[in-house]
Protein backbone atom coordinates (compact mmCIF):
# COMPACT_ATOMS: atom_id res chain seq x y z
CA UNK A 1 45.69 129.08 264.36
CA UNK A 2 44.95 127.52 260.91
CA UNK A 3 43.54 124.10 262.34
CA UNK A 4 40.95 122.72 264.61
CA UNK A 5 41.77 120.57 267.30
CA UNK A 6 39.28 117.60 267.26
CA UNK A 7 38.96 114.56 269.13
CA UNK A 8 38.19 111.89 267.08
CA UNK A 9 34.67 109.05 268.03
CA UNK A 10 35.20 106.22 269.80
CA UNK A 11 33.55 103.62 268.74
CA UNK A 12 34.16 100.18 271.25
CA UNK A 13 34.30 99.27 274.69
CA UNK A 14 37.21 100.69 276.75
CA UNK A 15 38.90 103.97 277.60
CA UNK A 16 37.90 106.38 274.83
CA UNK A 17 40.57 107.35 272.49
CA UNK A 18 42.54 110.45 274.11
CA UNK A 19 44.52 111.79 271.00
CA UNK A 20 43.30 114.62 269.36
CA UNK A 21 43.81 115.58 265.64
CA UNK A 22 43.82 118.66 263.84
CA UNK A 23 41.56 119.44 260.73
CA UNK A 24 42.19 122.20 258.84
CA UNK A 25 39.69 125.24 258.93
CA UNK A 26 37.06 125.41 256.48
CA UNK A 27 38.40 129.18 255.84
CA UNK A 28 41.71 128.95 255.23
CA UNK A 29 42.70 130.20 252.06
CA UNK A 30 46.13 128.69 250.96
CA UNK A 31 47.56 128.82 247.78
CA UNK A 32 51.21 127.72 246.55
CA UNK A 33 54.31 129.14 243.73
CA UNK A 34 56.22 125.95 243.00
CA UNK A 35 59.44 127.27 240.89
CA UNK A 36 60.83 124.63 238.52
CA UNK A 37 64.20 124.69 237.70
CA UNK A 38 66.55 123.32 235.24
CA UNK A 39 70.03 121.31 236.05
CA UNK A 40 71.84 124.61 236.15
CA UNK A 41 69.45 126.04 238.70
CA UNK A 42 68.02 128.50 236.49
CA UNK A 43 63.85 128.94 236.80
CA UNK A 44 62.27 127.46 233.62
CA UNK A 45 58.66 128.20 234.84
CA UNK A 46 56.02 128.74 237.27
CA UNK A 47 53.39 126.94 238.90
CA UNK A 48 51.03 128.71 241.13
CA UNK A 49 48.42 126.29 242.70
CA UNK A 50 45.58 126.60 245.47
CA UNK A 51 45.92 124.35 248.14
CA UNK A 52 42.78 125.19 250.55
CA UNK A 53 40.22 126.92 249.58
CA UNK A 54 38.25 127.72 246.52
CA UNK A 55 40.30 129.90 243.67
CA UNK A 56 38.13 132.30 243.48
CA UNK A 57 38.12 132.92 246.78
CA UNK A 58 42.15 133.27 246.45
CA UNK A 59 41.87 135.64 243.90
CA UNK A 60 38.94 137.79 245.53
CA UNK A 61 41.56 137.51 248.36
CA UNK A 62 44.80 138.48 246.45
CA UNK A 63 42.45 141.64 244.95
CA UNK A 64 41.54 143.00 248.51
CA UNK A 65 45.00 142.69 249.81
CA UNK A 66 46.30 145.23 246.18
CA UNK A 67 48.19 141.68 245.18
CA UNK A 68 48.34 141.02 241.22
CA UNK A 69 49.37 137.03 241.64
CA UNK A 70 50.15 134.63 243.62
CA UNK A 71 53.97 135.24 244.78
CA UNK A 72 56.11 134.57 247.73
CA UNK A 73 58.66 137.67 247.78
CA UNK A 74 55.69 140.03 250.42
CA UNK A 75 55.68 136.99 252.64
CA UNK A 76 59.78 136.56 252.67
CA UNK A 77 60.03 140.29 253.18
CA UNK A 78 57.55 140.25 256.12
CA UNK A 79 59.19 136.57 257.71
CA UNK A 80 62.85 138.95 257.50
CA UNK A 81 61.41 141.76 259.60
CA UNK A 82 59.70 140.01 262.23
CA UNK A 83 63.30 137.84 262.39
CA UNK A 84 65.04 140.75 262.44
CA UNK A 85 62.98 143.01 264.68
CA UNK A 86 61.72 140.15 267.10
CA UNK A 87 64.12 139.10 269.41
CA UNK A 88 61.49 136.71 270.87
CA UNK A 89 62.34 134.64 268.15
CA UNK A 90 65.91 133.97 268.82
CA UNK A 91 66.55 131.18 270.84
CA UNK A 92 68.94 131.25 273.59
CA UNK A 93 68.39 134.47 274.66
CA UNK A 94 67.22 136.31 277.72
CA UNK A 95 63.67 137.09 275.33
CA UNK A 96 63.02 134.24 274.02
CA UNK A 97 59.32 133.19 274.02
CA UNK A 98 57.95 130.06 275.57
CA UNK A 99 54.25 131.06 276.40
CA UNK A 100 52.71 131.59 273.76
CA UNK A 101 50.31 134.40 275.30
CA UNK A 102 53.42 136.41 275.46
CA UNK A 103 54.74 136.25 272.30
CA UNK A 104 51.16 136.97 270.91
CA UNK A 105 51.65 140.16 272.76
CA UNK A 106 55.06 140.56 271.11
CA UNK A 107 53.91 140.32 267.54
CA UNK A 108 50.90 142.66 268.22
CA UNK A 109 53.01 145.51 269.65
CA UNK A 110 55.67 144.83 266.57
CA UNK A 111 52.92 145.06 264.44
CA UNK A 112 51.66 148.18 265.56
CA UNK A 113 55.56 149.60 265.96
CA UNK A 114 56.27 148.30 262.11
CA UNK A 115 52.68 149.68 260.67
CA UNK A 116 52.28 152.89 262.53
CA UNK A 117 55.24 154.10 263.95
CA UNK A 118 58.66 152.67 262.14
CA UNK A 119 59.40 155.08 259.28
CA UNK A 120 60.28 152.82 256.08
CA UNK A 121 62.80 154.00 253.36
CA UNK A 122 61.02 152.16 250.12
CA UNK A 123 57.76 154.29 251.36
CA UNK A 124 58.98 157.69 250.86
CA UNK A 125 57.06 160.38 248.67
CA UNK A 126 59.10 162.84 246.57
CA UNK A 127 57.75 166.35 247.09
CA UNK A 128 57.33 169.35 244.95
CA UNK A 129 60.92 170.98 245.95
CA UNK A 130 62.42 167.69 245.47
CA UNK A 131 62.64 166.78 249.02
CA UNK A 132 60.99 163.42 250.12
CA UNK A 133 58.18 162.76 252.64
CA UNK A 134 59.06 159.67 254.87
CA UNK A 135 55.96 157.63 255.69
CA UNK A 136 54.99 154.29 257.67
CA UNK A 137 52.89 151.87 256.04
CA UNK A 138 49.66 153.17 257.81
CA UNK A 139 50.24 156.38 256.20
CA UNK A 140 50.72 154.73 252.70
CA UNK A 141 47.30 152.98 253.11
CA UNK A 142 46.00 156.24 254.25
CA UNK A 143 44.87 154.55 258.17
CA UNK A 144 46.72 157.79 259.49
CA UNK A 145 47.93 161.63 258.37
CA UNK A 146 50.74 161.20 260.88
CA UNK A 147 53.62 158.97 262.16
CA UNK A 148 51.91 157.40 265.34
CA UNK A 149 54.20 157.71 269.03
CA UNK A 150 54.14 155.13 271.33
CA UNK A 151 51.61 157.26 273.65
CA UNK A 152 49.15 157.43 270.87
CA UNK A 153 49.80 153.13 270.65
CA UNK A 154 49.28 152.42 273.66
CA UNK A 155 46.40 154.78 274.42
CA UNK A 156 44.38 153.02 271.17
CA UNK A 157 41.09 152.13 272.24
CA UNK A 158 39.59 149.09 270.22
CA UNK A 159 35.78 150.56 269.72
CA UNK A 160 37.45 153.43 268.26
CA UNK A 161 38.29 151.94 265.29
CA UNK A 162 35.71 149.55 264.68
């Protein structure tokens, strides 16, 4: 996903070397918050550092996405859903995921259940009577008007929405 598989020259007589290596892609943007603490524990300061790519790519990047900086807490959030939504992930259970066809499957359907149809609390709009309007994420990026069902998922056609 984030490397190349490569098979390195041979160079020499013999059975050519069978072990491949991965490079990483030329595309990846990857950048880093190292938090330095003092003995007690306590965060003195923060380093924020790119670790592929070019840092102005990052930061085009982090504009795109609505991000201000370079931070970890949208990624943690995200990493506690999918662990606490996908059961795939669990191991020793009756779900758990060894192909990994299947659980690319998994994570697309979660995706679209989390994005378009899951309702999320922090989302909520406060309207004029002082009642509040519970949206999905899609909604908040304005990608839909409505809260998607699973018929309207699953009846998606791609070159519909490219």
């Amino acid at each position: 996903m984030y490397s190349i598989k490569v098979l390195p020259r041979h160079h020499g007589r013999g059975r050519p070397y069978s072990r491949s290596i991965r490079i990483v892609r030329p595309d990846l943007k990857y950048a880093q918050l190292v938090r330095h603490r003092d003995k007690h524990g306590n965060i003195i300061s923060l380093e924020r550092k790119v670790i592929y790519g070019e840092e102005l790519d990052v930061k085009a990047s982090l504009i795109l996405s609505s991000f201000k900086k370079i931070g970890t807490s949208h990624a943690e959030r995200q990493n506690l859903s999918i662990r606490n939504y996908g059961k795939r992930f669990a191991r020793k259970t009756i779900c758990y995921s060894k192909n990994e066809d299947y659980l690319t499957y998994y994570i697309e359907i979660l995706q679209a259940w989390f994005n378009f149809t899951k309702l999320h609390e922090g989302l909520r709009m406060r309207n004029l009577d002082g009642s509040h309007t519970h949206r999905t994420p899609a909604m908040a990026h304005g990608l839909t008007k409505t809260r998607l069902k699973w018929q309207d998922i699953l009846r998606w056609r791609r070159n519909l929405c490219s």
